[in-house]
Protein backbone atom coordinates (compact mmCIF):
# COMPACT_ATOMS: atom_id res chain seq x y z
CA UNK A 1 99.20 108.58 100.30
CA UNK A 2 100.63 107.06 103.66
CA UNK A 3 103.98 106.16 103.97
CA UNK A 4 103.58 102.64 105.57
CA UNK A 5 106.85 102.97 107.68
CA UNK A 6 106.53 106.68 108.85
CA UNK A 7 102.70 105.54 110.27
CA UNK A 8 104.14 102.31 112.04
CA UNK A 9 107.02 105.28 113.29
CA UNK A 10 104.34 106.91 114.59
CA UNK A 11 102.33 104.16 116.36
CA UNK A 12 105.44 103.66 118.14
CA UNK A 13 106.56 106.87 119.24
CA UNK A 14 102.49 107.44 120.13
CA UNK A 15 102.70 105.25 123.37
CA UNK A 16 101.46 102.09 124.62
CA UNK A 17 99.20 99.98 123.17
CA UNK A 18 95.63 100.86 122.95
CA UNK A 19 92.13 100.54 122.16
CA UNK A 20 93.27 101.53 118.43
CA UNK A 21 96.50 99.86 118.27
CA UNK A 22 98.43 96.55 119.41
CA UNK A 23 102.04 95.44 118.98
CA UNK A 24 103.53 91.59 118.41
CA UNK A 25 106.97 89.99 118.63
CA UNK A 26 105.61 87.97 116.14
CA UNK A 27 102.35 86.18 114.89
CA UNK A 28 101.92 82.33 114.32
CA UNK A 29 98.36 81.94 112.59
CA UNK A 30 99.61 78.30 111.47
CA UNK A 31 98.79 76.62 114.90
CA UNK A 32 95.50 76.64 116.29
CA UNK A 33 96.34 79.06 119.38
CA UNK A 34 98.21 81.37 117.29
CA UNK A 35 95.23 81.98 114.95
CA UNK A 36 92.31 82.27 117.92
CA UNK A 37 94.65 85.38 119.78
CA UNK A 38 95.16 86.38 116.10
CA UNK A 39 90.82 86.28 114.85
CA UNK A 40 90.13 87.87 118.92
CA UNK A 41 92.56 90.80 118.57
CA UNK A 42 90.92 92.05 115.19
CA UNK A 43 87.19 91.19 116.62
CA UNK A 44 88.43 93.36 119.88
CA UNK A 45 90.28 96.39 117.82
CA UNK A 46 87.33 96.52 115.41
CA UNK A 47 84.73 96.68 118.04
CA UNK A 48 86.48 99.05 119.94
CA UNK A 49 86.90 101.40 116.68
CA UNK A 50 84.05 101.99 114.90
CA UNK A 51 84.89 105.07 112.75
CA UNK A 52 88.47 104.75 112.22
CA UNK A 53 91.12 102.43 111.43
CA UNK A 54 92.82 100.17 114.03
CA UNK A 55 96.47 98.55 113.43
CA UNK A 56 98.30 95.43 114.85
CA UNK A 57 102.57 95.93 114.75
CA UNK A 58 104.03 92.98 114.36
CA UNK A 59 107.89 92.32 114.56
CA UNK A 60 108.52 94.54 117.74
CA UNK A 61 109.82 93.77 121.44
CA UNK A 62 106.91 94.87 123.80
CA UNK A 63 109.44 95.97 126.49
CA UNK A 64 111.08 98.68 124.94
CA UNK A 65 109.67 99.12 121.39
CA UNK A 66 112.82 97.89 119.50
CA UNK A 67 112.05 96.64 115.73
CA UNK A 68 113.29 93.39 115.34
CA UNK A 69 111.13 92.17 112.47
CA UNK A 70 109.39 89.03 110.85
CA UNK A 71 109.81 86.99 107.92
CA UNK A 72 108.20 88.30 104.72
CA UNK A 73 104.59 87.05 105.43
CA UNK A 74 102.17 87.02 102.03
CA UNK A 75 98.76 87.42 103.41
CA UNK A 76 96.91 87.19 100.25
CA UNK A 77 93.86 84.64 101.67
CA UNK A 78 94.04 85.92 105.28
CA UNK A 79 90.90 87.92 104.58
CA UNK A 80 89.46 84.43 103.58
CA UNK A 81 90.76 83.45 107.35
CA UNK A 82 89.03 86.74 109.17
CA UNK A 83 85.87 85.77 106.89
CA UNK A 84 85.91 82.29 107.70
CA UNK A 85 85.53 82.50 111.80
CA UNK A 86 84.26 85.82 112.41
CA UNK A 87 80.86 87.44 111.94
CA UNK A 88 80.26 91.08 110.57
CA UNK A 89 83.87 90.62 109.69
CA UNK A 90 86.05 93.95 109.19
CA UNK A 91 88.69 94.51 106.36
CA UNK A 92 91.63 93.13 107.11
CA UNK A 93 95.05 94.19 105.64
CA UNK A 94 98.19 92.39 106.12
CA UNK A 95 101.45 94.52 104.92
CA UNK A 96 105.18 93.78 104.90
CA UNK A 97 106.86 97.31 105.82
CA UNK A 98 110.84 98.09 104.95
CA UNK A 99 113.03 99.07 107.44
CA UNK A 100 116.89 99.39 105.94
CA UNK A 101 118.50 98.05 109.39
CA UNK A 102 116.54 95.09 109.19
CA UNK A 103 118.80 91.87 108.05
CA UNK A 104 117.88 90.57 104.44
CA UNK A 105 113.86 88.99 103.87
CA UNK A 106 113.41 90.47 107.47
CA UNK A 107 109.98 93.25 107.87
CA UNK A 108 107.69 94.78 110.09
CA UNK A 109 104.11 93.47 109.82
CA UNK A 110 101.18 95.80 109.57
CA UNK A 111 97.87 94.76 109.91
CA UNK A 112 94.81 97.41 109.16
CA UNK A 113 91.54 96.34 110.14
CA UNK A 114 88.95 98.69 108.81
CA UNK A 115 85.62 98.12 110.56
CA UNK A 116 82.15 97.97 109.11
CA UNK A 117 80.16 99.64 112.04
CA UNK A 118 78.59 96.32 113.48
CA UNK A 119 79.24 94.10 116.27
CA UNK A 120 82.11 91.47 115.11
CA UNK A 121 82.10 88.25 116.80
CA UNK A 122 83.70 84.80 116.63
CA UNK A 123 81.36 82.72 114.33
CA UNK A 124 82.50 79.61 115.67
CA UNK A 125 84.51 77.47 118.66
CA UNK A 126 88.26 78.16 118.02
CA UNK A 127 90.68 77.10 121.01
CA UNK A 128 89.63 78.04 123.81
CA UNK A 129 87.34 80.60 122.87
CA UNK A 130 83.45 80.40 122.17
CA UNK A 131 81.08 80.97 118.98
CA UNK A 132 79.50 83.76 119.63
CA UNK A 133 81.88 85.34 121.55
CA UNK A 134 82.67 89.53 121.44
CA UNK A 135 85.72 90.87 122.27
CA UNK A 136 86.47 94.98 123.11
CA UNK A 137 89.75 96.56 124.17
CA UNK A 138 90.44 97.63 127.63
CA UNK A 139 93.34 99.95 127.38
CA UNK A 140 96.24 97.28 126.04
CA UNK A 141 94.03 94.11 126.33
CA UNK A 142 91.17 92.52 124.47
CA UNK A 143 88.63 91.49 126.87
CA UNK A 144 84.98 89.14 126.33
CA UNK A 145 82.05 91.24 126.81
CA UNK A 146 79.21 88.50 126.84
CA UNK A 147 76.42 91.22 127.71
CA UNK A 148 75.14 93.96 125.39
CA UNK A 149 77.68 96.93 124.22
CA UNK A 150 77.59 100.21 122.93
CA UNK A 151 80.12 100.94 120.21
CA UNK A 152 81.44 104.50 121.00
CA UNK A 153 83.52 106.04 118.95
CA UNK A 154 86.60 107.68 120.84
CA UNK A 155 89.60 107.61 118.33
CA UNK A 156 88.86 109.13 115.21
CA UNK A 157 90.75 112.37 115.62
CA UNK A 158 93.92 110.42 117.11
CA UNK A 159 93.90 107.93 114.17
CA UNK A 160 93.69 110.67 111.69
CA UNK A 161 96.17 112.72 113.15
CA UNK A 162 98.48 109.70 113.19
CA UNK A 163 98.05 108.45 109.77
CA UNK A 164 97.91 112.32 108.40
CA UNK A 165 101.93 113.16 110.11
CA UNK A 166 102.25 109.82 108.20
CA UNK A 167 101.97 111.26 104.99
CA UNK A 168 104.35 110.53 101.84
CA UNK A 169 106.29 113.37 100.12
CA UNK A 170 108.44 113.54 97.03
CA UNK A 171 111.47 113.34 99.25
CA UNK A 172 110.55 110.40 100.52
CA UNK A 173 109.88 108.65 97.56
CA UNK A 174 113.11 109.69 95.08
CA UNK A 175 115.13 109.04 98.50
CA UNK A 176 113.80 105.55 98.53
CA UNK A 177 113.69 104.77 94.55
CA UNK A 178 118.00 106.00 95.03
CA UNK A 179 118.23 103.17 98.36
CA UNK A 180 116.73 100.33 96.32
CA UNK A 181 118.48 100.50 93.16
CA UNK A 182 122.06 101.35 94.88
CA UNK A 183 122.51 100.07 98.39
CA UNK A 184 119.65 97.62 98.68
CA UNK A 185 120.35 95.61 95.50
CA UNK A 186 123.64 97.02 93.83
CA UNK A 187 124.56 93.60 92.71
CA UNK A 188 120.83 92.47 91.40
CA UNK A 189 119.26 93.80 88.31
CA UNK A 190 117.05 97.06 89.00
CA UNK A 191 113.90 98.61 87.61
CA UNK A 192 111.27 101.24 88.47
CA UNK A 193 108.14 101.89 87.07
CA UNK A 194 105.98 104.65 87.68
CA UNK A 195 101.86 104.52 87.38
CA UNK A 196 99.79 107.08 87.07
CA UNK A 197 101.84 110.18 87.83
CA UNK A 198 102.42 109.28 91.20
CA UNK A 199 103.01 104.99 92.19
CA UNK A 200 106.20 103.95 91.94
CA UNK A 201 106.94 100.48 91.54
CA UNK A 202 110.55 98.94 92.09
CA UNK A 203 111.86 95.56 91.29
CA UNK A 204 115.03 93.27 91.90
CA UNK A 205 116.25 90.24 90.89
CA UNK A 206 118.63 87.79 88.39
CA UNK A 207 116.96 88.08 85.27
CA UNK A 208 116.60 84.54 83.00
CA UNK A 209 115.07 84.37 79.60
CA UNK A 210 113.26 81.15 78.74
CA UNK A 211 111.69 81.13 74.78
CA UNK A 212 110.04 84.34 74.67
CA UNK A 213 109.39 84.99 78.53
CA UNK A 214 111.43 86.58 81.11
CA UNK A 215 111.70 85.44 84.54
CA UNK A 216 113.17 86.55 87.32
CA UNK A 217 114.99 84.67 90.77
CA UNK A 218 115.91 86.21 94.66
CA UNK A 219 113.23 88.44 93.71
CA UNK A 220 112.42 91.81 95.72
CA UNK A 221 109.13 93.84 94.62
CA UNK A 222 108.21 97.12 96.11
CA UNK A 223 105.47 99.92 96.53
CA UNK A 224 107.92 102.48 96.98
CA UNK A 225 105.54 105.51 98.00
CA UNK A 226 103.79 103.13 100.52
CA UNK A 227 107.75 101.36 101.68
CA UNK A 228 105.47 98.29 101.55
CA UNK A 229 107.10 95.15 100.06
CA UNK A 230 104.94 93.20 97.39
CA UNK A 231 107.12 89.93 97.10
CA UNK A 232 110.34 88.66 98.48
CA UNK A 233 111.65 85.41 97.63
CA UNK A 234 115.22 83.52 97.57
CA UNK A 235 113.77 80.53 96.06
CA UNK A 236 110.84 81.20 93.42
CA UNK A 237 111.07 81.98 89.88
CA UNK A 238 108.74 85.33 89.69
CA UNK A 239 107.22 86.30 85.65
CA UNK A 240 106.81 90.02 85.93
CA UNK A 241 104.97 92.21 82.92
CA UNK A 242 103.16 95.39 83.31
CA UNK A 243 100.80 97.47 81.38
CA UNK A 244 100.23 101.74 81.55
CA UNK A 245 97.64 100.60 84.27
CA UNK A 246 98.38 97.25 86.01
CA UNK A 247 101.42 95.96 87.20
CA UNK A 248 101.46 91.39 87.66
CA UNK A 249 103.35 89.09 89.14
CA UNK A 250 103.15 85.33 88.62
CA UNK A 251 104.88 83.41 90.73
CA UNK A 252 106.34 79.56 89.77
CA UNK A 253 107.69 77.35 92.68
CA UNK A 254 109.86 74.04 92.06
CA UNK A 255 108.26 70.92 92.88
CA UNK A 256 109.75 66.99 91.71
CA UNK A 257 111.35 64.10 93.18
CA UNK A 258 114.71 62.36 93.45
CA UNK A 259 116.55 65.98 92.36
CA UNK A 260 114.30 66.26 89.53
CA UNK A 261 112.48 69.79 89.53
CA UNK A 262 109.25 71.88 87.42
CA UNK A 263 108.37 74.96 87.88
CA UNK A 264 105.02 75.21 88.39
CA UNK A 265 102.26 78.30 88.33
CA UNK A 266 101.46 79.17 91.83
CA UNK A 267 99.54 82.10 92.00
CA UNK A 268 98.81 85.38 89.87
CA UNK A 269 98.93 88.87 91.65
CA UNK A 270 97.76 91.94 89.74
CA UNK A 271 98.11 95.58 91.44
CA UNK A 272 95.77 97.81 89.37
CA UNK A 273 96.05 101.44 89.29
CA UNK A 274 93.35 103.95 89.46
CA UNK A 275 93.83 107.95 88.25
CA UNK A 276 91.92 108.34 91.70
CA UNK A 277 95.26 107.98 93.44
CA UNK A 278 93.99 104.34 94.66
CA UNK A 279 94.58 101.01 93.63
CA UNK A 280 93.54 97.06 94.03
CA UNK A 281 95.16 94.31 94.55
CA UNK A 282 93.72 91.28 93.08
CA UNK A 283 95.46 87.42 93.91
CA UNK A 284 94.36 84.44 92.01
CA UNK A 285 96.05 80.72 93.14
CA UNK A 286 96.05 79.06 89.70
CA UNK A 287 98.11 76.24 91.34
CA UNK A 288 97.58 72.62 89.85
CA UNK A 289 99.45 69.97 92.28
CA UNK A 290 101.96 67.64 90.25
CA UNK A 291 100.49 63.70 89.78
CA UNK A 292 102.97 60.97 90.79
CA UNK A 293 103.31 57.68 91.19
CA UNK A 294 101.96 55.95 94.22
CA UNK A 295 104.66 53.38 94.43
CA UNK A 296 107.37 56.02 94.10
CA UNK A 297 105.55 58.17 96.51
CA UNK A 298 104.55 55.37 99.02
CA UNK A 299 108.65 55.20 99.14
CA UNK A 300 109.63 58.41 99.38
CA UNK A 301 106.71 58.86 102.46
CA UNK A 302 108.43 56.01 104.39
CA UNK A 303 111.68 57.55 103.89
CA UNK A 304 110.92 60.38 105.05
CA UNK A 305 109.25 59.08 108.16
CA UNK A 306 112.36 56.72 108.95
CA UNK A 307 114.62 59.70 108.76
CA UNK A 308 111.64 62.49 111.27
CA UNK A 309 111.79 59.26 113.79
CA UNK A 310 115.81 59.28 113.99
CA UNK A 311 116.02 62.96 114.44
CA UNK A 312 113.34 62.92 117.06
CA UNK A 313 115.76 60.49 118.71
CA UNK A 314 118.76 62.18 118.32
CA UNK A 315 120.49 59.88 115.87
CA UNK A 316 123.29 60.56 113.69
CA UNK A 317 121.76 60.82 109.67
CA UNK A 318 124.26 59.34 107.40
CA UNK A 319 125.12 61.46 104.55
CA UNK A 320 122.10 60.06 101.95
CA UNK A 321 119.42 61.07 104.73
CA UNK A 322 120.61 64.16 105.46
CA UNK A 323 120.74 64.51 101.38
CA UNK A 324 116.90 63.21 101.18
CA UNK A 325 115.92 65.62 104.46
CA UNK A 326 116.99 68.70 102.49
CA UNK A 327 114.17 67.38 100.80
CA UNK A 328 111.84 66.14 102.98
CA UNK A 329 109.56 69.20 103.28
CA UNK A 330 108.46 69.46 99.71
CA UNK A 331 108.17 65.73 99.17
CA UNK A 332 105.93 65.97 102.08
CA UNK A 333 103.74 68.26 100.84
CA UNK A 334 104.13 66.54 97.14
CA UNK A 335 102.65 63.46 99.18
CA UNK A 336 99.91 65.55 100.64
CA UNK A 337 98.45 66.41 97.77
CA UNK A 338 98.83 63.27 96.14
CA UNK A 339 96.26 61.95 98.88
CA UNK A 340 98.64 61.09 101.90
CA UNK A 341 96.73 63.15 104.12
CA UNK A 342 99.03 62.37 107.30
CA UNK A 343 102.20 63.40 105.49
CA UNK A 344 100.97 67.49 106.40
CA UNK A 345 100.56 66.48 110.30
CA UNK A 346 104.37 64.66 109.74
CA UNK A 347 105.34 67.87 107.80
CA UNK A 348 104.14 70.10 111.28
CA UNK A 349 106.00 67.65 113.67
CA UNK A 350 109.09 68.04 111.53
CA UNK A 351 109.41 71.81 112.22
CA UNK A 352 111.31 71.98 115.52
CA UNK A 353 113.85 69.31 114.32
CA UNK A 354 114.58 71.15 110.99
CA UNK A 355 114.72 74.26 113.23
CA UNK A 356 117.53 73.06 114.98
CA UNK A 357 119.32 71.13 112.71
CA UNK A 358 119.87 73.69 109.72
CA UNK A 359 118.75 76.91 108.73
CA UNK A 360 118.46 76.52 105.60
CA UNK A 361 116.09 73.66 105.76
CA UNK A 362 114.04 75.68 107.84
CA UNK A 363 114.09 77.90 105.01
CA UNK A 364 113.11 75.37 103.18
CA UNK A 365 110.38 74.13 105.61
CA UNK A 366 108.80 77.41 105.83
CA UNK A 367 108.92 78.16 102.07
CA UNK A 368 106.53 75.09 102.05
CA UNK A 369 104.38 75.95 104.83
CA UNK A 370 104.14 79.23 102.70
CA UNK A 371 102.54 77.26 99.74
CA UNK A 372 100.55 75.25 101.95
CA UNK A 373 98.78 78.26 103.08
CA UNK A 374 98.05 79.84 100.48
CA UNK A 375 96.09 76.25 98.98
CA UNK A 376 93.92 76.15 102.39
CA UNK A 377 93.04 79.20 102.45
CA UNK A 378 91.72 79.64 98.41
């Protein structure tokens, strides 16, 4: 079983980026340049590795290696993404990797893209790039080859030595069991739960019983043997039950208007565990947008555009608006998918004004961008 952390370690300390491997200070696959670099990187590294696995890093300075991290990124429908514009599409694995000097909901990305032996290309126009298109790596670049190639197959024994020093060991894994229960969340409540002789699960959080159910809030879920975090959120209530074989989480987010708030199903996520010493994960959105009233809406919509046009201008907010814009991403996307299809280009035109006017309704923004996602891409 890999140790996650120890392999991106090891990438690292390898050297500079490759045919096999590529680093990022971060990835933006929510704008429409973002996502082409994004779709030709994994065409290039899975062209250019045939027989063995190739990795993105995300989270790192490209100067001098330092790990800065990313925000916890869930990439359950990015496969749908890689599927969507690519043909002969390879297996794409998107991973949110511990690091203990790494400030609070901070990771390291790690993208796997496992190749199915055929040429990949870009299915279809995407920025400035061409359907059609095939990219390879040339040393630390990914270059268009629009003429035939050969797929030779040069890295196998590096990658497997790589991802063999990588391996995890008991050590490892009671060390890291002992670092989430005491110094990572000393003041949250702490489980483990071990599958199959050999997975260790750990989870955080402020537990809350409602009727029969227990939920849980700032949630932290990890794959301990793998230091790979499952879920990590400071605003979700997370429903967590397990059986000898399968461990779920269903996650609820809060949606409502004028300071009213549901909880509402977003999306199921069941890790099942195989005596093999593998195991699946499996992600179902079973998200059902909240119905409101088109006046009340219609209202709410103008508000929020009044308020986007005075910070765009600089303005002073008076204390109601800046009350109604810690709110103005979620009614947004409440008005989105209530049918006012503009209010998610209003919603993306908002983000460098939140940026800059508080963090945490950037936190806010981005926890919304998060659930936007995930309903495009199911």
């Amino acid at each position: 079983m890999i140790n996650k952390r120890l392999l991106i370690k090891n990438l690292l300390a390898h050297n500079d980026e490759n045919s096999f491997y590529d680093k990022k200070r971060k990835l933006n696959i929510g704008e429409k340049e973002g996502k082409a670099k994004f779709l030709k990187h994994i065409c290039a590294l899975s062209n250019s590795n045939p027989k063995n696995n190739s990795f993105i890093v995300i989270g790192v300075e490209d100067e001098d290696n330092k790990i800065v991290g990313v925000d916890f990124f869930d990439d359950s429908k990015i496969q749908n993404l890689v599927n969507a514009y690519l043909a002969n599409p390879p297996m794409v694995q998107y991973e949110n990797i511990y690091f203990s000097h790494l400030p609070i909901g901070k990771v390291v990305g790690l993208v796997t893209i496992r190749p199915n032996d055929q040429i990949t290309s870009l299915r279809k126009n995407i920025w400035k790039y061409y359907g059609g298109s095939v990219f390879m790596r040339d040393g630390s670049i990914s270059m268009p080859k629009m003429f035939d190639i050969e797929i030779k197959d040069v890295n196998s024994e590096i990658v497997q030595t790589i991802e063999n020093n990588a391996q995890n060991n008991i050590k490892l894994t009671l060390d890291s069991v002992i670092n989430f229960i005491n110094n990572e969340h000393e003041n949250l409540e702490s489980h483990y739960q071990v599958f199959k002789e050999q997975f260790v699960v750990c989870w955080a959080g402020i537990k809350q019983k409602k009727k029969d159910k227990i939920f849980y809030s700032r949630v932290d879920i990890e794959m301990i043997n793998e230091q790979v975090k499952l879920f990590y959120s400071a605003l979700d209530q997370v429903e967590i039950t397990f059986t000898e074989d399968e461990f779920t989480i269903i996650e609820y987010v809060p949606l409502g208007l004028q300071d009213k708030y549901k909880y509402y199903p977003l999306e199921k996520k069941t890790i099942t565990f195989k005596p093999n010493g593998m195991y699946a994960i499996d992600s179902d959105l079973i998200f059902e947008a909240p119905q409101f009233e088109k006046k009340t809406l219609h209202h709410i919509y103008n508000s929020n555009n009044a308020i986007l046009e005075k910070l765009s201008k600089k303005n002073q907010l008076t204390e109601n608006e800046d009350l109604d814009l810690r709110n103005l991403p979620a009614t947004y996307m409440i008005c989105y998918l209530n049918g006012f299809h503009e209010a998610k280009k209003k919603l993306t035109a908002a983000k460098p004004f939140l940026k800059t006017y508080d963090k945490d309704i950037y936190e806010l923004y981005k926890a919304t961008i998060r659930i936007l996602r995930k309903i495009k891409y199911s």
